[in-house]
PDB file of N, CA and C in Angstrom:
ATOM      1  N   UNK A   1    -179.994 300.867-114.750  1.00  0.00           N
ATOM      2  CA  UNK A   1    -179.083 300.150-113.904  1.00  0.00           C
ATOM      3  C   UNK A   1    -178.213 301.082-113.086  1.00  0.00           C
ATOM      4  N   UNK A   2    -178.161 302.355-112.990  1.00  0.00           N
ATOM      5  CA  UNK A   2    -177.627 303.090-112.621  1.00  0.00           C
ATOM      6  C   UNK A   2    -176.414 304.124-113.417  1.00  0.00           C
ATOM      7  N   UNK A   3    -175.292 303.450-112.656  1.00  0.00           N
ATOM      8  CA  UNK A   3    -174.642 303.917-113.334  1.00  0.00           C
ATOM      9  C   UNK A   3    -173.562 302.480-113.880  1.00  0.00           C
ATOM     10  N   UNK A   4    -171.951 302.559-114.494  1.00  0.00           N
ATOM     11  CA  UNK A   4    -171.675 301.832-115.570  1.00  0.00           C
ATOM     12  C   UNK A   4    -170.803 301.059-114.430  1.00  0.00           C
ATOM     13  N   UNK A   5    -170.856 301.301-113.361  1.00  0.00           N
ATOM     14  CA  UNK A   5    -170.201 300.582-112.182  1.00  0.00           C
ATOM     15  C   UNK A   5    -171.026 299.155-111.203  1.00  0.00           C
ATOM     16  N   UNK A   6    -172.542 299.714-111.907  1.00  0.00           N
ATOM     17  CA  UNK A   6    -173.190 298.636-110.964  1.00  0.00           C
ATOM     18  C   UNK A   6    -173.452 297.357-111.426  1.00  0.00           C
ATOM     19  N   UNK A   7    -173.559 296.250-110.949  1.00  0.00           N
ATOM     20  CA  UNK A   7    -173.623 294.900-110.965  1.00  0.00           C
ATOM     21  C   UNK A   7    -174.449 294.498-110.102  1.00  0.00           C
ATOM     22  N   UNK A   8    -176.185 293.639-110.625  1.00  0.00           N
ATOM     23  CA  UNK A   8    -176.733 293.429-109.663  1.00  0.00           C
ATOM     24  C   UNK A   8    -176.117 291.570-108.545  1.00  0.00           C
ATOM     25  N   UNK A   9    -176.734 292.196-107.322  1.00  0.00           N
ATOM     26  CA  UNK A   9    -176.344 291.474-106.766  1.00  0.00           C
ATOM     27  C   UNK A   9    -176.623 289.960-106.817  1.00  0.00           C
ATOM     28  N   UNK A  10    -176.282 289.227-106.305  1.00  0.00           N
ATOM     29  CA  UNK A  10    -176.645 287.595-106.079  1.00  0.00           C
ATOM     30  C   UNK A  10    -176.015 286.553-104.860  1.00  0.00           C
ATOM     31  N   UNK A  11    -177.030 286.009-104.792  1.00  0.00           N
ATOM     32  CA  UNK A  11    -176.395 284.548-103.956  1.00  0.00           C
ATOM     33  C   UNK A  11    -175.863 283.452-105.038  1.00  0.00           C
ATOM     34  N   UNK A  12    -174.372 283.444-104.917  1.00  0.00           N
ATOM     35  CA  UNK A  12    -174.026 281.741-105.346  1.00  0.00           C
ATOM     36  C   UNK A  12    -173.313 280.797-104.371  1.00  0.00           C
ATOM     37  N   UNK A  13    -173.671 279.605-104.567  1.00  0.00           N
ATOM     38  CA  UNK A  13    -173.675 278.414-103.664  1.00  0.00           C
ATOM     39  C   UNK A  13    -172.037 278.445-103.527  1.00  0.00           C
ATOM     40  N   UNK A  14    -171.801 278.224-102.641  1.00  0.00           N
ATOM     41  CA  UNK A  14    -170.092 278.290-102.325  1.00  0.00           C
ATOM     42  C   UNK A  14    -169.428 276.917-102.672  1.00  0.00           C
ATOM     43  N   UNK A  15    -170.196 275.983-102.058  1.00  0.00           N
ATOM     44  CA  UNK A  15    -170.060 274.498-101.941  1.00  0.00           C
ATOM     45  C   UNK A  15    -169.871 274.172-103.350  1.00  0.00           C
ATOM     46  N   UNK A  16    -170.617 274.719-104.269  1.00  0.00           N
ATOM     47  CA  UNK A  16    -170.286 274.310-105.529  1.00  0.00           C
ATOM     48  C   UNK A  16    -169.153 275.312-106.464  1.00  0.00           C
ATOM     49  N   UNK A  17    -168.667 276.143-105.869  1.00  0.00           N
ATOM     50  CA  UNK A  17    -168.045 277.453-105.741  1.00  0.00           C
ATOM     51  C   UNK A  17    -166.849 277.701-105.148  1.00  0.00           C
ATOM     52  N   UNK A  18    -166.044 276.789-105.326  1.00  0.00           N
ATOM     53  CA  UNK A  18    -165.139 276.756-103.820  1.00  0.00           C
ATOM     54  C   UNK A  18    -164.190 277.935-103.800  1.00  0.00           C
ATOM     55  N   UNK A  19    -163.793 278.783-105.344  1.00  0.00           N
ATOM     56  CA  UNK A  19    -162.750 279.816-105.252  1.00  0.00           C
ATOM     57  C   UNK A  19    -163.200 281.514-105.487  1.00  0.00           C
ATOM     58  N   UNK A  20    -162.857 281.867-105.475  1.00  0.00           N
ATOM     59  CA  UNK A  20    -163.674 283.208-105.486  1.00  0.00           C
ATOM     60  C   UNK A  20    -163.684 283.397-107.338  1.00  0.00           C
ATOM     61  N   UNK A  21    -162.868 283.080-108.195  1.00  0.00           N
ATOM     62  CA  UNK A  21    -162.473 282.654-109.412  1.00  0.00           C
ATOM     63  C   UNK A  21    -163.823 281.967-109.593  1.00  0.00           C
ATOM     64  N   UNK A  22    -164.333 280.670-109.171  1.00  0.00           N
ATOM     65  CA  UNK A  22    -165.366 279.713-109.406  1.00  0.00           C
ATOM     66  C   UNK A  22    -166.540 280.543-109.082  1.00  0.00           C
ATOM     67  N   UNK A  23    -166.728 281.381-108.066  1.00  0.00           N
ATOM     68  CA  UNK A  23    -168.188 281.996-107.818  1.00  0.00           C
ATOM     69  C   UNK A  23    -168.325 283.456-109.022  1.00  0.00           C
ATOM     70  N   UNK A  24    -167.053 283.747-109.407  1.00  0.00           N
ATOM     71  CA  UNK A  24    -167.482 284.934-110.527  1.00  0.00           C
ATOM     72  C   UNK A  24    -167.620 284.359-111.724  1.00  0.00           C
ATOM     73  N   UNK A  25    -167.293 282.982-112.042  1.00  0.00           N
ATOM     74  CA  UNK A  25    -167.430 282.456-113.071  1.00  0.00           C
ATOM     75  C   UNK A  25    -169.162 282.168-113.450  1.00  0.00           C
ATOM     76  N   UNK A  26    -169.629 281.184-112.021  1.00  0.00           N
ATOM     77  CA  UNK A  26    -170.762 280.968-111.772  1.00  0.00           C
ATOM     78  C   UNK A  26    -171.969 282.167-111.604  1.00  0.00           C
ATOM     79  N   UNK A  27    -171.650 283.633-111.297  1.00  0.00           N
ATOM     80  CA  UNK A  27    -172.266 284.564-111.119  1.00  0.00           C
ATOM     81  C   UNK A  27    -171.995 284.957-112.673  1.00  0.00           C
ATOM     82  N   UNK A  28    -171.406 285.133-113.549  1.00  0.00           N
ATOM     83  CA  UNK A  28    -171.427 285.480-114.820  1.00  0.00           C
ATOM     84  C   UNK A  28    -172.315 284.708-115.639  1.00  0.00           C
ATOM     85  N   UNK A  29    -172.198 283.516-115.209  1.00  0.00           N
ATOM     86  CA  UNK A  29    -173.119 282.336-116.055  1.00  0.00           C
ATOM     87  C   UNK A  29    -174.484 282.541-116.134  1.00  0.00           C
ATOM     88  N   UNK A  30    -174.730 282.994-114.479  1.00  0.00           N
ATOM     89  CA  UNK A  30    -176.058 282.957-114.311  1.00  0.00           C
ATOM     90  C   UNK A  30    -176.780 284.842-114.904  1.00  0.00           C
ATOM     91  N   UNK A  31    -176.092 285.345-115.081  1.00  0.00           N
ATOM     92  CA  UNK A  31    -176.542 286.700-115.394  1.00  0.00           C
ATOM     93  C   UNK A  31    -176.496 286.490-116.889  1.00  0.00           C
ATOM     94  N   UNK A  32    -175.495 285.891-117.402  1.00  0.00           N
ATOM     95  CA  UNK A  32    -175.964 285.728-118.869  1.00  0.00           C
ATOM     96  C   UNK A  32    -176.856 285.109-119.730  1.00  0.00           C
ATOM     97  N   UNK A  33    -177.326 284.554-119.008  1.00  0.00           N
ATOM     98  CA  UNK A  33    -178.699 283.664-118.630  1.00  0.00           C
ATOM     99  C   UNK A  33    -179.915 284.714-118.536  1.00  0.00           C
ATOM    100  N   UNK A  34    -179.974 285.609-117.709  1.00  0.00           N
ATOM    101  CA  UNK A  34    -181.034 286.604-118.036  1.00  0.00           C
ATOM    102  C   UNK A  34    -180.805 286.979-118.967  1.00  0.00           C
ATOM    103  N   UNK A  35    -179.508 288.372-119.300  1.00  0.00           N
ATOM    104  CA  UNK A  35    -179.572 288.755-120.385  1.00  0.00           C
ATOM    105  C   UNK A  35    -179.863 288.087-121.686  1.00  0.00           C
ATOM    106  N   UNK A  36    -179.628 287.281-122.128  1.00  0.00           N
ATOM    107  CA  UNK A  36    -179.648 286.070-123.330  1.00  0.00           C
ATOM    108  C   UNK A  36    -181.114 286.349-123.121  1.00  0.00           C
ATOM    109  N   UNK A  37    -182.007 285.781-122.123  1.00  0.00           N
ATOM    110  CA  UNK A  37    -183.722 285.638-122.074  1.00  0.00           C
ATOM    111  C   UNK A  37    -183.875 286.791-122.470  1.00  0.00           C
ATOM    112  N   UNK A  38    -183.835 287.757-121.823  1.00  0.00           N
ATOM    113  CA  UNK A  38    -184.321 289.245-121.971  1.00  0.00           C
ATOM    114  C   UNK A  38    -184.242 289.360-123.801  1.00  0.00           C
ATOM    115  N   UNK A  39    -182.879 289.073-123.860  1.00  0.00           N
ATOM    116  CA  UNK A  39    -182.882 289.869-125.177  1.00  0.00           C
ATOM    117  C   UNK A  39    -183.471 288.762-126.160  1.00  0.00           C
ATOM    118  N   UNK A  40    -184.148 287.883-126.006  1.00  0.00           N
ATOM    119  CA  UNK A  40    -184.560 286.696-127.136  1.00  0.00           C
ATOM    120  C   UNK A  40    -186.033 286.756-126.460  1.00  0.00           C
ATOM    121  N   UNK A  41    -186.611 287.729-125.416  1.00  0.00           N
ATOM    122  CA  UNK A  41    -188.242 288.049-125.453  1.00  0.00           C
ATOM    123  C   UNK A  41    -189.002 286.896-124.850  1.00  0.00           C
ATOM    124  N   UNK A  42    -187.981 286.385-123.958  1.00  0.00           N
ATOM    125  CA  UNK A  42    -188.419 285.185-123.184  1.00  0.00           C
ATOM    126  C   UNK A  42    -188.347 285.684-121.764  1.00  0.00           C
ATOM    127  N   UNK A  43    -189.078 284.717-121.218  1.00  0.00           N
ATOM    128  CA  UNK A  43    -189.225 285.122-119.338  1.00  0.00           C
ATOM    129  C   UNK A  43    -188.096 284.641-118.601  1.00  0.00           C
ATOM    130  N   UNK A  44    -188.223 285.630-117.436  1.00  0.00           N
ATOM    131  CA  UNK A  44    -186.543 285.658-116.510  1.00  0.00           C
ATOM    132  C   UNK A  44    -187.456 284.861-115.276  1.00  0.00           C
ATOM    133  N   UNK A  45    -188.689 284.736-115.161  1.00  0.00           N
ATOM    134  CA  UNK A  45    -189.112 284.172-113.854  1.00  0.00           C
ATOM    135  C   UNK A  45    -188.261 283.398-113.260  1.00  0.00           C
ATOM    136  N   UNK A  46    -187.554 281.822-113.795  1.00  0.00           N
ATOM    137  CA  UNK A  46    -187.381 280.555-113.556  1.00  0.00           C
ATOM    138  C   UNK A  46    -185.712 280.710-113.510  1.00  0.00           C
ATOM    139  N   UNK A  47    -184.985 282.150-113.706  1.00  0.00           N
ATOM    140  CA  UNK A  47    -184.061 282.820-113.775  1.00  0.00           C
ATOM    141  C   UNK A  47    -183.428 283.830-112.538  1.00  0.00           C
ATOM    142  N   UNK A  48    -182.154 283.684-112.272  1.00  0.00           N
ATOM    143  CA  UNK A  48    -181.400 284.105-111.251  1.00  0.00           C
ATOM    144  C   UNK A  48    -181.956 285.755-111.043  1.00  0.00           C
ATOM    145  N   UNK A  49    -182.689 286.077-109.905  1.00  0.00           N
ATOM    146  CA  UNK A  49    -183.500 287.346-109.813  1.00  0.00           C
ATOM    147  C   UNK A  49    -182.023 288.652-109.683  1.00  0.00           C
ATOM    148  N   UNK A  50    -182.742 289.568-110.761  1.00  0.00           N
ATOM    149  CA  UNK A  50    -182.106 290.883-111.329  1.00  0.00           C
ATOM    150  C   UNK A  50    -182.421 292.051-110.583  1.00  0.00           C
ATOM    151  N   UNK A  51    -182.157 293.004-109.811  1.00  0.00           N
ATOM    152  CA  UNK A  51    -182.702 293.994-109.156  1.00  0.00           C
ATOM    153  C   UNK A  51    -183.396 294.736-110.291  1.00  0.00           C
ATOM    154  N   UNK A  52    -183.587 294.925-111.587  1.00  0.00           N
ATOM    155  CA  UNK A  52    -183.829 295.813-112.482  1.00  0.00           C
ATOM    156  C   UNK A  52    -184.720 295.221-113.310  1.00  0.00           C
ATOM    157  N   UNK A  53    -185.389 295.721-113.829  1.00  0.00           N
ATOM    158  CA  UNK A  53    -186.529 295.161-114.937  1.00  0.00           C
ATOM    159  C   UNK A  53    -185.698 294.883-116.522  1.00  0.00           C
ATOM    160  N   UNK A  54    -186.475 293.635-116.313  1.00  0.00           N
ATOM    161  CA  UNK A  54    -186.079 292.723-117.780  1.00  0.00           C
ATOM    162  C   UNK A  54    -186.429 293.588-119.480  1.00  0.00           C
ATOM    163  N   UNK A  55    -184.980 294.791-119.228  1.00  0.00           N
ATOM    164  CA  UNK A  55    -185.894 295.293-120.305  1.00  0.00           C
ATOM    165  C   UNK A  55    -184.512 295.303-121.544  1.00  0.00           C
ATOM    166  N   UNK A  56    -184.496 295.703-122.763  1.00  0.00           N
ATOM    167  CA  UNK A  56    -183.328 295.628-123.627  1.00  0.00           C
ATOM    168  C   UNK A  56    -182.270 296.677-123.150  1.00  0.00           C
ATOM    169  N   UNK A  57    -182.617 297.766-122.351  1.00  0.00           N
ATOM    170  CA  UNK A  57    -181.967 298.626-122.353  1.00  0.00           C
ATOM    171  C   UNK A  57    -180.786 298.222-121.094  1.00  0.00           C
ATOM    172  N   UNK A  58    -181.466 297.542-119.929  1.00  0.00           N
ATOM    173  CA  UNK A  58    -180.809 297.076-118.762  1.00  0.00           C
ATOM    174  C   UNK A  58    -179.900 295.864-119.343  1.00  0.00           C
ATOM    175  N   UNK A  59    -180.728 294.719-120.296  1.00  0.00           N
ATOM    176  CA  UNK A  59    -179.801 293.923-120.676  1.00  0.00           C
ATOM    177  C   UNK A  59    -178.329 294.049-121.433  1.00  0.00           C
ATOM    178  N   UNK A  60    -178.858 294.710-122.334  1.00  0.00           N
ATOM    179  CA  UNK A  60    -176.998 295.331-122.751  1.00  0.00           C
ATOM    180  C   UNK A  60    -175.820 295.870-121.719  1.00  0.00           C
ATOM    181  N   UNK A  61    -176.734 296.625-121.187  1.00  0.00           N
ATOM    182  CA  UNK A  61    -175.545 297.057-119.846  1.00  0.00           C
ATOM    183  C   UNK A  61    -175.011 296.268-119.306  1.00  0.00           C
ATOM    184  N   UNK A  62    -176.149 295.414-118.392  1.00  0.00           N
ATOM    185  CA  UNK A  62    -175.396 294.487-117.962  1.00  0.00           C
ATOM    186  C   UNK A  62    -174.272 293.322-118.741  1.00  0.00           C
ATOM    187  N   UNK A  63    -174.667 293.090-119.938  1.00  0.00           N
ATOM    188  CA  UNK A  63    -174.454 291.934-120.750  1.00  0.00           C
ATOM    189  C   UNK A  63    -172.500 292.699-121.187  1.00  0.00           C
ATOM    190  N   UNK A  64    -172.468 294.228-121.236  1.00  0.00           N
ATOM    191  CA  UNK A  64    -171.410 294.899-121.441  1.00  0.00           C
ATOM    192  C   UNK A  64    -170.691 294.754-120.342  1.00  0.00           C
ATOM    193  N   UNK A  65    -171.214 294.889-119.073  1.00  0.00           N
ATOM    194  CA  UNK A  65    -170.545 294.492-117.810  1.00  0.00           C
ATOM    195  C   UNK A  65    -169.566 293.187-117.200  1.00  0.00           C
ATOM    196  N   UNK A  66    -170.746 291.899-117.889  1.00  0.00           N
ATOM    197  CA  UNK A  66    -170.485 290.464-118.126  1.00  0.00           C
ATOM    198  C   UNK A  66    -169.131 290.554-118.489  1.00  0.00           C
ATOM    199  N   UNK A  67    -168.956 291.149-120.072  1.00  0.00           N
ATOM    200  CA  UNK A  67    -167.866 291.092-120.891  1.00  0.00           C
ATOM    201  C   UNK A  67    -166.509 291.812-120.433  1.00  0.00           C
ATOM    202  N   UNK A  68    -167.065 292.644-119.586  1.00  0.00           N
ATOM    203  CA  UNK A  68    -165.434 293.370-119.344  1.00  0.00           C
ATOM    204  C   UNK A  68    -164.822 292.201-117.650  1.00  0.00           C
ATOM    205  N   UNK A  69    -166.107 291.839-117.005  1.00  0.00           N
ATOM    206  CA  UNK A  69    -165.616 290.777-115.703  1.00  0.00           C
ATOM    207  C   UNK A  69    -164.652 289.651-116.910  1.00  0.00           C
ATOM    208  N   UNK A  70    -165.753 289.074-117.417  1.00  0.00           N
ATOM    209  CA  UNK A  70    -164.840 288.103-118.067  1.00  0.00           C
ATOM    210  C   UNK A  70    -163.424 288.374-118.603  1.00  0.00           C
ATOM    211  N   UNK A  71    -163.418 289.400-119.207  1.00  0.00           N
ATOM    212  CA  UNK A  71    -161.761 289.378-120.219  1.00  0.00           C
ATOM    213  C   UNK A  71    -160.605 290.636-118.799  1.00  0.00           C
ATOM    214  N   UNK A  72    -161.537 291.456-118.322  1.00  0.00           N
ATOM    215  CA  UNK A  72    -160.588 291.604-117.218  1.00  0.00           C
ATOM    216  C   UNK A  72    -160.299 291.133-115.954  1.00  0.00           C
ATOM    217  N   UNK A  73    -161.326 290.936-115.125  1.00  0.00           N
ATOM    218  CA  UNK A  73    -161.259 290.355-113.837  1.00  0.00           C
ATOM    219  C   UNK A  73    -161.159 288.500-113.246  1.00  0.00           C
ATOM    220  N   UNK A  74    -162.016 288.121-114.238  1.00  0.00           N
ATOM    221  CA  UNK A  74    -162.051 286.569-114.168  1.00  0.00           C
ATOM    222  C   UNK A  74    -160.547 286.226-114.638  1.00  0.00           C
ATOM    223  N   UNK A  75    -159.848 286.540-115.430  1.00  0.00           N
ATOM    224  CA  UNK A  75    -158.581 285.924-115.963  1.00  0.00           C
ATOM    225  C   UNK A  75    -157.436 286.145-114.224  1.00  0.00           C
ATOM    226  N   UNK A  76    -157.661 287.603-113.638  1.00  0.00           N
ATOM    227  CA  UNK A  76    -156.999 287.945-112.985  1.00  0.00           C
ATOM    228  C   UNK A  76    -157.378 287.401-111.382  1.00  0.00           C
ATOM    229  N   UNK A  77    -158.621 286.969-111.213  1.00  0.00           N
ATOM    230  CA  UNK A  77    -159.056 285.967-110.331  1.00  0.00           C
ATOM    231  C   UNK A  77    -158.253 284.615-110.303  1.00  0.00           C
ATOM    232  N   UNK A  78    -158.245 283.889-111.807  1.00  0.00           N
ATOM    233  CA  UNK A  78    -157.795 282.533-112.143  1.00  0.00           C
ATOM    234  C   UNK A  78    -156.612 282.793-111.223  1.00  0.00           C
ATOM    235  N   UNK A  79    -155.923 283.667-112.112  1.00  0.00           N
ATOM    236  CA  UNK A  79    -154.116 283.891-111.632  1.00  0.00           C
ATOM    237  C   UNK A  79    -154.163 283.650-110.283  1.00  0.00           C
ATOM    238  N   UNK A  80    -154.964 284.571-109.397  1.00  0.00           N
ATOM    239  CA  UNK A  80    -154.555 284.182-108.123  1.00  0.00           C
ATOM    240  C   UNK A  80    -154.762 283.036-107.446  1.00  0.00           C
ATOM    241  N   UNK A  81    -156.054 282.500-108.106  1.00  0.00           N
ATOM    242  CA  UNK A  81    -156.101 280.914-107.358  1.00  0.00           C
ATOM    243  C   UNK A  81    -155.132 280.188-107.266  1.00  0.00           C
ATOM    244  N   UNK A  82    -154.511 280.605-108.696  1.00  0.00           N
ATOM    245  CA  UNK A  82    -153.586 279.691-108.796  1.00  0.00           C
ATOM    246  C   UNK A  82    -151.972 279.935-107.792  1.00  0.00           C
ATOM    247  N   UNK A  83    -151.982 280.768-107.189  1.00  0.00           N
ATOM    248  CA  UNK A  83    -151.029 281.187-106.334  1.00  0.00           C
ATOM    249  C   UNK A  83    -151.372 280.704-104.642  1.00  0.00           C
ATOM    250  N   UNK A  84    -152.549 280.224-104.741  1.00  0.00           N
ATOM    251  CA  UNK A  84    -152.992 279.825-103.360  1.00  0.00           C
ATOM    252  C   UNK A  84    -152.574 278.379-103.055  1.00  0.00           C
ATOM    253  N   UNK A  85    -152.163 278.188-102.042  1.00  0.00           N
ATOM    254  CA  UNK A  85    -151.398 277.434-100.954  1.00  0.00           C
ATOM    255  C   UNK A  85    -152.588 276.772-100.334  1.00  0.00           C
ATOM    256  N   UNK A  86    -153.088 275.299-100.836  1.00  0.00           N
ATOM    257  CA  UNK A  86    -154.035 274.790-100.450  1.00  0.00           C
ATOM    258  C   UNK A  86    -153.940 273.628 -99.290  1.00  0.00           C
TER     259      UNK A  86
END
């Protein structure tokens, strides 16, 4: 995966997505979704496409990545939505 900074990329639907909070939520969902497959030896076909091959070694990384968006960045996303002037 490179190095401990990278995150592969994705399209998420905005419309269903409306805050930037809601699309990292929705982009976490869907990557944990591979990883989970990957690591339970099931296929990523029908699954949000990964720049990297479905292998155990890529899945942890990423799946370590997941975990630090969630408990650092997603909380600090929320906050600001919640400061927005709608």
């Amino acid at each position: 995966m490179g190095n401990c900074r990278d995150l592969p990329p994705a399209w998420i639907i905005a419309d269903d997505n409306p805050t930037a909070a809601d699309a990292l939520d929705a982009y976490c969902l869907e990557m944990e979704l591979w990883v989970e497959a990957v690591k339970g030896g099931k296929s990523v076909e029908n699954l949000i496409p990964v720049n990297v091959a479905p292998t155990l070694e890529n899945a942890e990384q990423l799946g370590g990545r997941l975990v630090f968006l969630r408990s650092e960045i997603l909380p600090r996303a929320r906050a600001e939505n919640g400061r927005e002037v709608g």
